[in-house]
Protein backbone atom coordinates (compact mmCIF):
# COMPACT_ATOMS: atom_id res chain seq x y z
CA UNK A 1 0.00 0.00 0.00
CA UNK A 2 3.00 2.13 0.66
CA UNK A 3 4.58 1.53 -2.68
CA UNK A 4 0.92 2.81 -4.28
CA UNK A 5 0.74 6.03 -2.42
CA UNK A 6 4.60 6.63 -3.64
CA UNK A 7 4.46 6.09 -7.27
CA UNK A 8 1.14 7.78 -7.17
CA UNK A 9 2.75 10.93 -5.46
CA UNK A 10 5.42 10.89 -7.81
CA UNK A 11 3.25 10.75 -10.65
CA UNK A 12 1.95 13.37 -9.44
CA UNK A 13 4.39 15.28 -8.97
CA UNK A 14 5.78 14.82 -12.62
CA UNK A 15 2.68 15.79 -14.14
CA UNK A 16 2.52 18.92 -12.23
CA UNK A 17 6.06 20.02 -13.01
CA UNK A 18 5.35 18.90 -16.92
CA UNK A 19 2.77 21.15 -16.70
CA UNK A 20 4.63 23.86 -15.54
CA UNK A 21 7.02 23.80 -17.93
CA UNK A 22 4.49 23.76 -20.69
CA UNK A 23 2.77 26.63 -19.27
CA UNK A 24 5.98 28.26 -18.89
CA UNK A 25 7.45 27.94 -22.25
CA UNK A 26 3.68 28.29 -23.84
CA UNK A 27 3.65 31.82 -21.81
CA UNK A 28 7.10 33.36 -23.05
CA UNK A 29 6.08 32.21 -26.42
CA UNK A 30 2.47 33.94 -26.45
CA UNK A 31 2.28 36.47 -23.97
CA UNK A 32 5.59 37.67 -23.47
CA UNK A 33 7.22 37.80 -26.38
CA UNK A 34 3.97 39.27 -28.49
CA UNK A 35 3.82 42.01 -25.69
CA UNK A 36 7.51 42.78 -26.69
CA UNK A 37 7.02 42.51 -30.64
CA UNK A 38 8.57 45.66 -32.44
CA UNK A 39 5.41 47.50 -34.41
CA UNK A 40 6.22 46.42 -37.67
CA UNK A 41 5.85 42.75 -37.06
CA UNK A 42 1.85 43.74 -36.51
CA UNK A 43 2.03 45.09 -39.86
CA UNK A 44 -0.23 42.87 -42.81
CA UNK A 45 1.48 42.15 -46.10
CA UNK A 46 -0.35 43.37 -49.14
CA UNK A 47 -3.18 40.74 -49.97
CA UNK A 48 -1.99 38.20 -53.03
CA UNK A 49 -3.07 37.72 -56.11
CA UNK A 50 -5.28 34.97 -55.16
CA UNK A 51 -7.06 37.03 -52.49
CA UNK A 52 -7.66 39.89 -54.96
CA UNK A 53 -9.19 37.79 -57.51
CA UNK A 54 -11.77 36.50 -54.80
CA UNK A 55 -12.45 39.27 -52.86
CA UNK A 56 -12.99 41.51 -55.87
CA UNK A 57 -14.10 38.39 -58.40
CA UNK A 58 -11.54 39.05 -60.93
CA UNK A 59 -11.81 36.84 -64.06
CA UNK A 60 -8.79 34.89 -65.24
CA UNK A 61 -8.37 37.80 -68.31
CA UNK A 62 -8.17 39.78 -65.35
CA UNK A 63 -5.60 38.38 -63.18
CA UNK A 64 -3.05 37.52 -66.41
CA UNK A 65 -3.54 41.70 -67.27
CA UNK A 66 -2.18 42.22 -63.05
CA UNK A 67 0.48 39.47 -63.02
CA UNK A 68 1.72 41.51 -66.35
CA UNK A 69 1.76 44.83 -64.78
CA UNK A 70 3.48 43.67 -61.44
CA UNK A 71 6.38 42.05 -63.86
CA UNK A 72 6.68 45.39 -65.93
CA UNK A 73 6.91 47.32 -62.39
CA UNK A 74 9.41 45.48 -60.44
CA UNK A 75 12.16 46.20 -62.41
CA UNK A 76 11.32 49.79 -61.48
CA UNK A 77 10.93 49.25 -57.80
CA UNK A 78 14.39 47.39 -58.00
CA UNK A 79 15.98 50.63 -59.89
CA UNK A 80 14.48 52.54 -57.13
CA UNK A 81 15.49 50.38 -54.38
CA UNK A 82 18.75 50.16 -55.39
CA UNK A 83 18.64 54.16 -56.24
CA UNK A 84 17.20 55.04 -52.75
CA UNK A 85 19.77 52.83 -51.17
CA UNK A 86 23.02 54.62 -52.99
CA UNK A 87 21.49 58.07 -51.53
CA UNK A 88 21.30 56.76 -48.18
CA UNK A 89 24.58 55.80 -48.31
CA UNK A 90 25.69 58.77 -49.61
CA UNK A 91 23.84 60.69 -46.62
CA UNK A 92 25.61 58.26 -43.89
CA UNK A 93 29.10 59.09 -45.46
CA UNK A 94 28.42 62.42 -44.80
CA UNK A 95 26.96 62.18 -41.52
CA UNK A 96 29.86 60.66 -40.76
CA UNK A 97 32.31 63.15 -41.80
CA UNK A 98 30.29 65.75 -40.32
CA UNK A 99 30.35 64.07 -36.89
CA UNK A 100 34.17 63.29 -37.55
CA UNK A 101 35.18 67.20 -37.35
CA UNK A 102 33.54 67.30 -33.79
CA UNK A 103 34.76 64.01 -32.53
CA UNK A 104 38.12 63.82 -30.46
CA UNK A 105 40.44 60.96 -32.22
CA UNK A 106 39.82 59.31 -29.23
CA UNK A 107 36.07 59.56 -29.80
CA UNK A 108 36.26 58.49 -32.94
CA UNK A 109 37.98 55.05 -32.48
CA UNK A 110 34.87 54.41 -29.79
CA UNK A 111 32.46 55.54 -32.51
CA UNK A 112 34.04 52.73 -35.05
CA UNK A 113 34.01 50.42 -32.45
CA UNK A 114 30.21 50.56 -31.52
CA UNK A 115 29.43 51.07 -35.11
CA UNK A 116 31.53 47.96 -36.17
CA UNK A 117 29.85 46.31 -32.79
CA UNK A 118 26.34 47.61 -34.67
CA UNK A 119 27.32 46.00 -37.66
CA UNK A 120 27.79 42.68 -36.12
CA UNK A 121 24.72 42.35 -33.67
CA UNK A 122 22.28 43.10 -37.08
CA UNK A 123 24.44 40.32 -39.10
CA UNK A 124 23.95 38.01 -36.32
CA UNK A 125 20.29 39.17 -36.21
CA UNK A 126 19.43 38.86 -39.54
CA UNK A 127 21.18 34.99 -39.94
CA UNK A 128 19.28 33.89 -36.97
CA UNK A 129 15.66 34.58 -37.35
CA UNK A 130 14.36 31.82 -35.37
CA UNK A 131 15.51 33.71 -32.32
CA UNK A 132 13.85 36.66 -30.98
CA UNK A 133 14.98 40.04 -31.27
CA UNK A 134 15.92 42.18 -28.82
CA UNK A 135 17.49 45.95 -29.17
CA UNK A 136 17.77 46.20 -25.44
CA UNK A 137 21.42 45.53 -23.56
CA UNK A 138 20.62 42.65 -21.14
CA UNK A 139 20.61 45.38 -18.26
CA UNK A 140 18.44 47.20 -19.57
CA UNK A 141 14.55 46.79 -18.11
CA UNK A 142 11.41 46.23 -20.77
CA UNK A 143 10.12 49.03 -21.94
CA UNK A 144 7.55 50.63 -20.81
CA UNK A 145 4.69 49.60 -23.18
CA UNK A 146 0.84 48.78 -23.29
CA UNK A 147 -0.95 46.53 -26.75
């Protein structure tokens, strides 16, 4: 009878810490980390083709005329893109100069070091998507924020 009353308690006791870790790990995932999700993730994609054509009933004649159009037009939002991205590198090269004739030479090896620290955290970033994304130094306490 003693046995029975020990592997029962131990049962117990391994469902009830399963379940705490399942409500643990089920919490960070849903609660936590949705509370802490930077505003653009909350942002919709543009509907697709597919949802077009049923929401507005487009006939096939239709949808062949838009898939046209979008292939004549992204070769213009790539010129763009790549346009828009020269300027901004052009307006970084001089923000850096300009903030080169204030900086100390001291100053300025820090600067290249946190940029060049930048650099790496947002390479490591982007490669690992799977893990979540956080701007904040590990000191540094959740911002203050309300969804």
């Amino acid at each position: 009878m003693k046995t029975k009353y020990k592997v029962l308690v131990a049962l117990t006791l391994l469902v009830v810490f399963g379940l705490g870790v399942a409500a643990g790990v089920l919490g960070e995932r849903y609660v936590v980390h949705k509370k802490y999700r930077r505003p653009s993730a909350d942002r919709t994609h543009v509907p697709s083709l597919d949802a077009w054509a049923k929401e507005l009933g487009l006939s096939e004649d239709q949808q062949v005329k838009i898939r046209e159009i979008f292939k004549r037009n992204e070769e213009r939002m790539k010129v763009y893109r790549t346009e828009g991205l020269a300027k901004l590198d052009e307006v970084r090269k001089e923000l850096k100069k300009e903030l080169d004739a204030v900086f100390t030479p001291e100053q300025r090896k820090k600067m290249e070091e946190m940029i060049r620290q930048h650099a790496e955290r947002r390479k490591r970033e982007s490669s690992d998507r799977t893990a979540p994304r956080d701007r904040r130094g590990d000191d540094a306490p959740p911002p203050d924020r309300e969804r």
